[in-house]
C-alpha atoms as a PDB file:
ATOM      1  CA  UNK A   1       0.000   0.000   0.000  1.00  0.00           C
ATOM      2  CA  UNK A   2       1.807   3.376  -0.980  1.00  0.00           C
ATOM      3  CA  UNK A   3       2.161   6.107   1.476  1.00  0.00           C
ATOM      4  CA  UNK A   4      -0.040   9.149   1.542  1.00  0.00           C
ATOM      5  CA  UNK A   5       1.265  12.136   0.261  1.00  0.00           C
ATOM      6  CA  UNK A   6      -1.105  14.895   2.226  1.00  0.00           C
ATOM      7  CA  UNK A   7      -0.424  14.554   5.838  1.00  0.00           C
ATOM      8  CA  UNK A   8       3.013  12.562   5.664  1.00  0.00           C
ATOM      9  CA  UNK A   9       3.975  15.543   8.092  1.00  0.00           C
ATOM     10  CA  UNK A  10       1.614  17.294  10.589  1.00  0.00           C
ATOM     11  CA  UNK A  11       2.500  20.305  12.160  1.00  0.00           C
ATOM     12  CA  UNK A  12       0.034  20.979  15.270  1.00  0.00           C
ATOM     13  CA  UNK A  13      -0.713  24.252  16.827  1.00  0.00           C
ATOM     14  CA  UNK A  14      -2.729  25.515  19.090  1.00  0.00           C
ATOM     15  CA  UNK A  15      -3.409  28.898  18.215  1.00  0.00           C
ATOM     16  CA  UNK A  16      -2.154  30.786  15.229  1.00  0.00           C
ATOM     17  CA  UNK A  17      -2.638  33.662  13.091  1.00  0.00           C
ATOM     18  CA  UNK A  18      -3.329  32.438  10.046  1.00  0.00           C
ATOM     19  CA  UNK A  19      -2.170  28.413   8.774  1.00  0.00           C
ATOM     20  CA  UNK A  20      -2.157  30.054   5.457  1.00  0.00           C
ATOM     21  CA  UNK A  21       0.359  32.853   6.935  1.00  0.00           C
ATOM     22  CA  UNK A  22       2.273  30.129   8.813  1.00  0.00           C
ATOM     23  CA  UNK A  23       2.744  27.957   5.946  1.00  0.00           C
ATOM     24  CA  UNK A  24       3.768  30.666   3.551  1.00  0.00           C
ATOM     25  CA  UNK A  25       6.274  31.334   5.908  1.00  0.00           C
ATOM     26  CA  UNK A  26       7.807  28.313   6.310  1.00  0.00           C
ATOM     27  CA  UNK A  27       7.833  28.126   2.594  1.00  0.00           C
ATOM     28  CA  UNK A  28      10.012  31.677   2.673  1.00  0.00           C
ATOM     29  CA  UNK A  29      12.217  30.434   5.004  1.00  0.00           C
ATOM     30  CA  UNK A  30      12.908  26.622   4.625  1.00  0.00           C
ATOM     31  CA  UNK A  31      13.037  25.075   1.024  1.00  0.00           C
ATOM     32  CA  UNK A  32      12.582  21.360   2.591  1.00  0.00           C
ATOM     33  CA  UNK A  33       9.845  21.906   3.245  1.00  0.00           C
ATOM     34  CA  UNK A  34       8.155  18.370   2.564  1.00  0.00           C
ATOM     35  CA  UNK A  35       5.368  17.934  -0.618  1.00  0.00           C
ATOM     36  CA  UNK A  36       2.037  16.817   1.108  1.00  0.00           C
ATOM     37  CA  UNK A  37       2.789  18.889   4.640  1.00  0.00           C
ATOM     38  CA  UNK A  38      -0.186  19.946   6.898  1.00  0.00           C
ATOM     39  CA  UNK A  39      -0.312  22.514   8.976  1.00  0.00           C
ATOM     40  CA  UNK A  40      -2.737  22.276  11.601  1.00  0.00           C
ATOM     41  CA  UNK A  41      -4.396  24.714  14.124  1.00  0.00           C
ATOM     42  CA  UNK A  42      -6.563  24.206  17.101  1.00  0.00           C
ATOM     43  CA  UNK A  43      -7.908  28.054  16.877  1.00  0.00           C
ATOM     44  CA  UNK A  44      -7.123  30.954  13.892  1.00  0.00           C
ATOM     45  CA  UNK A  45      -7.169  34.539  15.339  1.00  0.00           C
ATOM     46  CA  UNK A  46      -7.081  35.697  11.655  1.00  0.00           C
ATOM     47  CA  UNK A  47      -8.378  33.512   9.231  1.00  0.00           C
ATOM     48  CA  UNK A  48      -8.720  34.363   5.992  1.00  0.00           C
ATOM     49  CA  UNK A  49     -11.119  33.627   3.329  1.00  0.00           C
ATOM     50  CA  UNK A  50     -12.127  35.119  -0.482  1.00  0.00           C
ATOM     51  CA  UNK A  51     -12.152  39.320  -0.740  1.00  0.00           C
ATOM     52  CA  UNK A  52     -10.116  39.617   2.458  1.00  0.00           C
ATOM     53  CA  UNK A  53     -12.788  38.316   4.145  1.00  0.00           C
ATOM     54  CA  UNK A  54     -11.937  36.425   7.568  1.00  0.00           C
ATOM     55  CA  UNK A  55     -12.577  32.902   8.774  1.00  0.00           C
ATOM     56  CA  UNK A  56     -14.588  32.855  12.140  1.00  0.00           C
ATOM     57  CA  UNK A  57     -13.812  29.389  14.182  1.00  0.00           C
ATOM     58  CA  UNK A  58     -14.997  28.114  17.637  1.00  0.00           C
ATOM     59  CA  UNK A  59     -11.447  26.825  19.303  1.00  0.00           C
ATOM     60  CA  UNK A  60     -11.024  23.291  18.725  1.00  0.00           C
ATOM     61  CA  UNK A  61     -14.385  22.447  16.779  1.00  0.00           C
ATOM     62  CA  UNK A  62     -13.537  22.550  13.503  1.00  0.00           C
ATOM     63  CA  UNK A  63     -10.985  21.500  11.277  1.00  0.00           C
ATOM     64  CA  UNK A  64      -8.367  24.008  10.676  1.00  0.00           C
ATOM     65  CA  UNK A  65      -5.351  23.468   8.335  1.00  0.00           C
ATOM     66  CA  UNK A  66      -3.127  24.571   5.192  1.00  0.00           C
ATOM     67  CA  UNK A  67      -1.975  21.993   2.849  1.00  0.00           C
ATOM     68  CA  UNK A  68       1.664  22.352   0.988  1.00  0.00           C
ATOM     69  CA  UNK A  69       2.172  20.799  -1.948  1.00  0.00           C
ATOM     70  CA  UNK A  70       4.345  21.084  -4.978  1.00  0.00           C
ATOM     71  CA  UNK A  71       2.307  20.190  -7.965  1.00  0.00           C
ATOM     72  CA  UNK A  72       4.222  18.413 -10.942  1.00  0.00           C
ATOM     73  CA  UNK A  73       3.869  20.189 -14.907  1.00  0.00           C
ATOM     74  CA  UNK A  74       0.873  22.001 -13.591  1.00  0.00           C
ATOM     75  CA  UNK A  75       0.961  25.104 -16.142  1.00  0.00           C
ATOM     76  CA  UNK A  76      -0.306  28.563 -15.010  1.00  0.00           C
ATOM     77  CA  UNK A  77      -2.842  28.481 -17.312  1.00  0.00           C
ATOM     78  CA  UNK A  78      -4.267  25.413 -15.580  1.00  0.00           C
ATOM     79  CA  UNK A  79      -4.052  26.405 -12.159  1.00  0.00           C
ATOM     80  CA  UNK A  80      -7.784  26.700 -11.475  1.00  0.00           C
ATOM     81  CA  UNK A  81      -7.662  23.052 -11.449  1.00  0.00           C
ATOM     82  CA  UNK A  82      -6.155  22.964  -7.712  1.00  0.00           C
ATOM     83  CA  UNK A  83      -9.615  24.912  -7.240  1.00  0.00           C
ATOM     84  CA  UNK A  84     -11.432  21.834  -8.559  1.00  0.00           C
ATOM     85  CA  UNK A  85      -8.794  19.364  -7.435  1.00  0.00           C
ATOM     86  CA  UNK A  86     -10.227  20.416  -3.628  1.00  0.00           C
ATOM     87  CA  UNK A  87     -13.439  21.406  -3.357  1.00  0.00           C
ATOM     88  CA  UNK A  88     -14.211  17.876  -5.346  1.00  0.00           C
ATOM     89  CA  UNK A  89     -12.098  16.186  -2.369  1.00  0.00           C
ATOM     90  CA  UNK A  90     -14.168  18.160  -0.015  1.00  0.00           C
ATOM     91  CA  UNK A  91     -17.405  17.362  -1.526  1.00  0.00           C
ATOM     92  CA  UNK A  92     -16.304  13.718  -1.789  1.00  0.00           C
ATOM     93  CA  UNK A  93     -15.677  13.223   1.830  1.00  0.00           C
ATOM     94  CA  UNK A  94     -18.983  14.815   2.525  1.00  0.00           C
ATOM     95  CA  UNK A  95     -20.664  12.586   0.513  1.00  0.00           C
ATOM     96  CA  UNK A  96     -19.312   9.774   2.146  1.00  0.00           C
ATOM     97  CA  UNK A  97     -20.240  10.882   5.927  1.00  0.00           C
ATOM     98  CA  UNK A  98     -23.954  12.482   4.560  1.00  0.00           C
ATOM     99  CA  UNK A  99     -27.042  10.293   3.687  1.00  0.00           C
ATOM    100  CA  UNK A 100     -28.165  10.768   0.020  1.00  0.00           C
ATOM    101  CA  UNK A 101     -30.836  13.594   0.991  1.00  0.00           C
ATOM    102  CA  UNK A 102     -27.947  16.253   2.615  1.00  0.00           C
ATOM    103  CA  UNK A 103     -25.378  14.047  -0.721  1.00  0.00           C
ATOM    104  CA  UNK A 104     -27.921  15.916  -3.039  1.00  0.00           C
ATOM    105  CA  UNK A 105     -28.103  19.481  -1.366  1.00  0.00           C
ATOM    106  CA  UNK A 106     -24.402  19.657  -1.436  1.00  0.00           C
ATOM    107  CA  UNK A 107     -23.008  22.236  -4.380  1.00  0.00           C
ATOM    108  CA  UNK A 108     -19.641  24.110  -4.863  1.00  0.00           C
ATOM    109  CA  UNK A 109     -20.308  27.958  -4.650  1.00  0.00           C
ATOM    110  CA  UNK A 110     -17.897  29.482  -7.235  1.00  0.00           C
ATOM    111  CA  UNK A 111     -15.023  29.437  -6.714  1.00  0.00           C
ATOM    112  CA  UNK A 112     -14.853  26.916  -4.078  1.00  0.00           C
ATOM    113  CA  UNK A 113     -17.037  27.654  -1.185  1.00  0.00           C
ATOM    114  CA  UNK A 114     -19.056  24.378  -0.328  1.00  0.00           C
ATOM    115  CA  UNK A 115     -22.530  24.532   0.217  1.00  0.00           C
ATOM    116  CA  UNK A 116     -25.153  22.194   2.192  1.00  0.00           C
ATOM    117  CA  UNK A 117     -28.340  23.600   0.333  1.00  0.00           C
ATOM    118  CA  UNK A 118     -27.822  27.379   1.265  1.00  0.00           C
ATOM    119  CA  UNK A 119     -25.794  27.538   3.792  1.00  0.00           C
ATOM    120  CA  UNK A 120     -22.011  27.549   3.921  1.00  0.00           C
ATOM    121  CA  UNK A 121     -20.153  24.402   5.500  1.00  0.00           C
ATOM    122  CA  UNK A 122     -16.224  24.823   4.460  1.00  0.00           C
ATOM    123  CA  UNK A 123     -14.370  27.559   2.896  1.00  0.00           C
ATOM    124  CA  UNK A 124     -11.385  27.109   1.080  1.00  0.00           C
ATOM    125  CA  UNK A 125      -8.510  29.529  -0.032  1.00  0.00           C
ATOM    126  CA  UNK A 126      -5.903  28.632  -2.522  1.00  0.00           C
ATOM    127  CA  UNK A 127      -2.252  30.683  -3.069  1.00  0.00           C
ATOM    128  CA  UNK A 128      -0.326  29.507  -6.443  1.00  0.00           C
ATOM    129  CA  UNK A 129       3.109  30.437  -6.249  1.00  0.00           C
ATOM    130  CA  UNK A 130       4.542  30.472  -9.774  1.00  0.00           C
ATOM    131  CA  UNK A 131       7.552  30.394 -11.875  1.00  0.00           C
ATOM    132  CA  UNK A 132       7.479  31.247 -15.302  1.00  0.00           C
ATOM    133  CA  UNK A 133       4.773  28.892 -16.938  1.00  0.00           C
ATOM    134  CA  UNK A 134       4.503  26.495 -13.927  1.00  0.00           C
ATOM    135  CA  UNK A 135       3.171  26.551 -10.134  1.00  0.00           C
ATOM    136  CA  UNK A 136       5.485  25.231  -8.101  1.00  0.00           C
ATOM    137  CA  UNK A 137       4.174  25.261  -4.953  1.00  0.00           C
ATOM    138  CA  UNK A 138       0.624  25.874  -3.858  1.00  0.00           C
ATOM    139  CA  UNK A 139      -1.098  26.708  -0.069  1.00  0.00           C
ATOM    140  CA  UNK A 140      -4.261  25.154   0.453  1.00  0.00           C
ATOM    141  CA  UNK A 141      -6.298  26.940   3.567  1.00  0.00           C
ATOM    142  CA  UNK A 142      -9.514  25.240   4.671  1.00  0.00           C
ATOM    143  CA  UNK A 143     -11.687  25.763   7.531  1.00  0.00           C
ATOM    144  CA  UNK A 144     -14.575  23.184   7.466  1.00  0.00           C
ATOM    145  CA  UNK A 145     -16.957  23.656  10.139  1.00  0.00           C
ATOM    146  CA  UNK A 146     -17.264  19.670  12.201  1.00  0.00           C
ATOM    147  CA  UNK A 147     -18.678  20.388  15.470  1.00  0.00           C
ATOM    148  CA  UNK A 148     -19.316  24.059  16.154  1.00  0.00           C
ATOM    149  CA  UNK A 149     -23.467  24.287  16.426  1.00  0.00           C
ATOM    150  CA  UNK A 150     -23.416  28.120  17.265  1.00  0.00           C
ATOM    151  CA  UNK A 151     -22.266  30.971  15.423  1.00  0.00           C
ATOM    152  CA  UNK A 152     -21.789  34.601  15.573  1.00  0.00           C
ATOM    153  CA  UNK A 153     -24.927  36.550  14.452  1.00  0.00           C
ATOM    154  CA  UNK A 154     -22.723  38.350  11.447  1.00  0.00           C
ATOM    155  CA  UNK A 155     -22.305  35.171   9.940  1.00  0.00           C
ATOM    156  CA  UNK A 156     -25.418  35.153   7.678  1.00  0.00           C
ATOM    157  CA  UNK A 157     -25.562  31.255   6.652  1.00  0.00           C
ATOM    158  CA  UNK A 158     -23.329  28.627   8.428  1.00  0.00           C
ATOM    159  CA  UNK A 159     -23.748  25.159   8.919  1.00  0.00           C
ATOM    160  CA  UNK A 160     -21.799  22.377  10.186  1.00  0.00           C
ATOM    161  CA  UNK A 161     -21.116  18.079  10.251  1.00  0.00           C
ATOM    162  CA  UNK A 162     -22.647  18.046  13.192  1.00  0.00           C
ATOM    163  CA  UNK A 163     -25.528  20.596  12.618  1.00  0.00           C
ATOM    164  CA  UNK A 164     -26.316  18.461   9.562  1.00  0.00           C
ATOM    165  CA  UNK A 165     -25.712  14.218  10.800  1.00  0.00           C
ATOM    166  CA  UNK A 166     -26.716  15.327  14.726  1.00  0.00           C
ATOM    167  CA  UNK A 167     -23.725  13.987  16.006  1.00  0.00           C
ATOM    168  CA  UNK A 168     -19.506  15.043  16.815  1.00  0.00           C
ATOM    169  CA  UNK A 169     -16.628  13.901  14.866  1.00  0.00           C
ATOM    170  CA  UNK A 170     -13.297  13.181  15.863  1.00  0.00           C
ATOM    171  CA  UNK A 171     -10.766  15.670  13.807  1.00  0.00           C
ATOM    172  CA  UNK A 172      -7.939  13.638  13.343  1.00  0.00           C
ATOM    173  CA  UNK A 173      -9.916  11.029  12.051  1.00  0.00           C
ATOM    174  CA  UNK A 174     -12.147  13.339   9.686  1.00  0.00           C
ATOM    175  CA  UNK A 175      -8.275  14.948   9.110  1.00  0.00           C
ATOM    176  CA  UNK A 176      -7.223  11.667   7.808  1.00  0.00           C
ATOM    177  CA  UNK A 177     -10.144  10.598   5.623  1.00  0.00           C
ATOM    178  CA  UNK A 178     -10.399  13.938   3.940  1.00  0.00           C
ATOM    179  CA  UNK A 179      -6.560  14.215   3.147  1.00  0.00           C
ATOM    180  CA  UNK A 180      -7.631  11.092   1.303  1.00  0.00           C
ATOM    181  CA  UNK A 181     -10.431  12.011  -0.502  1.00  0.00           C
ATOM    182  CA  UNK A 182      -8.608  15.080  -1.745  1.00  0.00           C
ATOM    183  CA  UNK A 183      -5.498  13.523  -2.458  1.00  0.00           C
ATOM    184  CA  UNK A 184      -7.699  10.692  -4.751  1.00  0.00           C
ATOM    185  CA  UNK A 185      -8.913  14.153  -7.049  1.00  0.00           C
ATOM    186  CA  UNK A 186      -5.503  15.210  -7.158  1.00  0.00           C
ATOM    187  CA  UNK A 187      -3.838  12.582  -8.849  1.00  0.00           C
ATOM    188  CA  UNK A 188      -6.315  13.691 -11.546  1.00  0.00           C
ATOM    189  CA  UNK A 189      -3.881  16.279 -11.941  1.00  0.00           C
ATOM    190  CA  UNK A 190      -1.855  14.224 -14.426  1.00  0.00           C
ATOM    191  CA  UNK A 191      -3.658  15.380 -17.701  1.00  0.00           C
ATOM    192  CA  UNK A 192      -5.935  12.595 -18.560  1.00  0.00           C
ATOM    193  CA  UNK A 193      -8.099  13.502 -15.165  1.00  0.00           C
ATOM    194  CA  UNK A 194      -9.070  17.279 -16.453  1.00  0.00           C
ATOM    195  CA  UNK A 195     -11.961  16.599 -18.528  1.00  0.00           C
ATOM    196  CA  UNK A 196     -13.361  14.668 -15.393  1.00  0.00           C
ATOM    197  CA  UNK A 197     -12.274  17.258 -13.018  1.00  0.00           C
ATOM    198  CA  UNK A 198     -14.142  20.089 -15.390  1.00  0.00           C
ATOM    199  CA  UNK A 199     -17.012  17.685 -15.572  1.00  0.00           C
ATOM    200  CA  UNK A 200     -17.494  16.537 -11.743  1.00  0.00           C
ATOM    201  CA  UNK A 201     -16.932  20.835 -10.518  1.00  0.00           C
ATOM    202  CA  UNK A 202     -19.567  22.362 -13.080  1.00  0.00           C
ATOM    203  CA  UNK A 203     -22.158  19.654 -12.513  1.00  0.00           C
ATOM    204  CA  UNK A 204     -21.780  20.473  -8.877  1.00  0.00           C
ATOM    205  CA  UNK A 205     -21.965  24.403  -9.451  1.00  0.00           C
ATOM    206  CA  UNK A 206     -24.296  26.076  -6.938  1.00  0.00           C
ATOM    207  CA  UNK A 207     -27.046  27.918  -9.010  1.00  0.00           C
ATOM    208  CA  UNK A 208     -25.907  26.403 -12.365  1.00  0.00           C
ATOM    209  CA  UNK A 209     -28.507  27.190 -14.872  1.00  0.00           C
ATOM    210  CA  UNK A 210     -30.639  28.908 -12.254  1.00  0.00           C
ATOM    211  CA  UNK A 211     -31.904  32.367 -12.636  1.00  0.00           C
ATOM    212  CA  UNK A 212     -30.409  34.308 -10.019  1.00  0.00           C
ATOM    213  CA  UNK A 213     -29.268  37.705  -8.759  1.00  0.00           C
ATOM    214  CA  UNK A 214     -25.437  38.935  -9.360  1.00  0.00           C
ATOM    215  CA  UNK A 215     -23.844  42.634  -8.826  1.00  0.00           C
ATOM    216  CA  UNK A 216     -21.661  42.954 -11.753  1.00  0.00           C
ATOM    217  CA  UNK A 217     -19.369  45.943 -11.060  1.00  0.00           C
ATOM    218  CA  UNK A 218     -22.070  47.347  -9.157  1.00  0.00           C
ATOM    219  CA  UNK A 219     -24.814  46.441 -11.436  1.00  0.00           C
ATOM    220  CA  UNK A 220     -27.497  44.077 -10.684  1.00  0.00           C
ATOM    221  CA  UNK A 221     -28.498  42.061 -13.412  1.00  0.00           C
ATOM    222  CA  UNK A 222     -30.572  38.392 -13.453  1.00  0.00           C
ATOM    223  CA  UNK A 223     -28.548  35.532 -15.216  1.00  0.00           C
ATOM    224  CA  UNK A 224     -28.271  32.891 -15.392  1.00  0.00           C
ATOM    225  CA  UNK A 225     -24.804  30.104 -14.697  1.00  0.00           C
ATOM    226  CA  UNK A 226     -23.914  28.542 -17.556  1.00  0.00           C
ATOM    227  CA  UNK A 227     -20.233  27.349 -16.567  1.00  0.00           C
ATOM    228  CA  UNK A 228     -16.908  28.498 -15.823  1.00  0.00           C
ATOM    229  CA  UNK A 229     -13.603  28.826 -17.936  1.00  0.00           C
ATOM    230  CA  UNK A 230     -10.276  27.033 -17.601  1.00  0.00           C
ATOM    231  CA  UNK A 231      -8.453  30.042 -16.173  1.00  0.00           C
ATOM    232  CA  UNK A 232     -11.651  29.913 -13.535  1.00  0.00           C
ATOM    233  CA  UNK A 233     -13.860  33.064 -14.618  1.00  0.00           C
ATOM    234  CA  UNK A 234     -17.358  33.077 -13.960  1.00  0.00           C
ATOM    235  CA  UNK A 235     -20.037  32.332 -17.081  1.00  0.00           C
ATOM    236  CA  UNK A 236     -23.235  33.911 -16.975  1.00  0.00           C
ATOM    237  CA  UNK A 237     -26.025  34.642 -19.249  1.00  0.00           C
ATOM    238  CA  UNK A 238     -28.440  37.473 -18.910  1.00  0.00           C
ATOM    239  CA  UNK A 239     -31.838  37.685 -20.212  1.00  0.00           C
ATOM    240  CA  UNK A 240     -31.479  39.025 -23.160  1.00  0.00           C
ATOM    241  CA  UNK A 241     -29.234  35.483 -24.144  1.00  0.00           C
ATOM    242  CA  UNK A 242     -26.072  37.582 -24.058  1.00  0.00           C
ATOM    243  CA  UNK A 243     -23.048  35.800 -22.531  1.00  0.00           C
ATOM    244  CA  UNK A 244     -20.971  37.634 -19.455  1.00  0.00           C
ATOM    245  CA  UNK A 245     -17.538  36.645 -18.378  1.00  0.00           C
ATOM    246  CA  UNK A 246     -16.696  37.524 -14.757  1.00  0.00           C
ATOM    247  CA  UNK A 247     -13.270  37.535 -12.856  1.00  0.00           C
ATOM    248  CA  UNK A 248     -14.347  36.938  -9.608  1.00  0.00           C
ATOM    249  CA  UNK A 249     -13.543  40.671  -8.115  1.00  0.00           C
ATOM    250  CA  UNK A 250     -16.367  41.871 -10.077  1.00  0.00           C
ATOM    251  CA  UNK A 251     -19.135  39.659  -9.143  1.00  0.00           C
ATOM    252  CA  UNK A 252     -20.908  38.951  -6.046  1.00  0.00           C
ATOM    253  CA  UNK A 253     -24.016  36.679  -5.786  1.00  0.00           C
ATOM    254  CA  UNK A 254     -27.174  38.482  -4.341  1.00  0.00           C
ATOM    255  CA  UNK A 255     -30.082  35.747  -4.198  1.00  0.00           C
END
């Protein structure tokens, strides 16, 4: 049985800025660092999400951690696949914990928030560092909520495991089996897995061909998801059939 590569080295904290932060630091500072390293926290004082937004977290609930890894031949063009690569992991495990009702609610919010019906379970952020054509190393940051049940009254649509199932999980269990799940989308990486990773995410696309509400640069407009590109933009069509390509500064879903 080969090894696994994501979480062949743990580093456990118990309170830290940002895992995100902390691994791009030990990136900046130490070039050994090993492919597949996790970086774990117990609490995040400044978590960070999309649009600067931050990452709220009830100490040692839910599953906190930043995944290094040094992707092989993965051009810049392509790296929106890492953004597939793990919110398909993430769905995957969730799949295998949820019964087929919550299995069918769950959708991938572009670009990679993941969704139990309406409401937010896990957030993900992704940092490519690149060198000429290729990434060669990338910093995945997610915060999935496991066993937190109450939230700050900011937070307008959380959810968690345990909100969902009705019972706890034990992290470094869940830790373990969703390393795995990832890990199995990321050997996808190697060229003949795109088309299936391009499939699996847009099938899975929250509001795909619904009619909804965006502000585009400040506009609201209905439209309706159609897909997303390779380099990740946002597809959209309004109602007059006209096709809208969105970079995801200038969008923000409304309803």
């Amino acid at each position: 049985m080969s090894t696994p590569l994501l979480g062949n080295t743990i580093i456990k904290l118990s309170a830290i800025d940002s895992t995100n932060d902390y691994a791009r630091k030990l990136l900046l500072n130490n070039a050994n660092i090993t492919d597949g390293t996790v970086v774990l926290a117990d609490f995040q004082e400044n978590g960070k999400g999309q649009r600067t937004k931050t990452w709220t977290s009830e100490r040692g609930l839910n599953l906190i951690m930043s995944v290094i890894l040094y992707p092989v031949n993965l051009k810049v063009q392509d790296q929106f696949l890492m953004t597939k690569v793990v919110s398909l992991g993430v769905q995957d495990y969730l799949k295998s914990i949820f019964d087929a009702n919550l299995s069918d609610k769950l959708r991938i919010k572009w670009p990679n928030d993941i969704y139990v019906g309406d409401n937010k379970i896990c957030g993900i952020l992704i940092e490519n560092n690149v060198r000429a054509d290729k990434v060669t190393s990338c910093i995945i940051g997610i915060g999935l909520n496991v066993n937190q049940e109450d939230f700050p009254g900011n937070i307008p649509n959380p959810t968690s495991i345990k909100r969902e199932v009705k019972k706890s999980f034990k992290l470094e269990r869940l830790r373990h089996d969703l390393c795995s799940c990832i890990e199995n989308r990321y050997m996808l990486l190697n060229g003949v897995g795109h088309h299936r990773l391009n499939q699996h995410y847009e099938d899975s696309l929250y509001g795909r061909n619904q009619i909804r509400k965006y502000q585009i640069k400040g506009e609201s407009i209905d439209a309706k998801l159609i897909g997303v590109r390779n380099f990740g933009e946002l597809v959209l069509e309004n109602s007059a059939g006209n096709t809208i390509v969105c970079n995801h500064d200038d969008v923000r879903y409304l309803s």
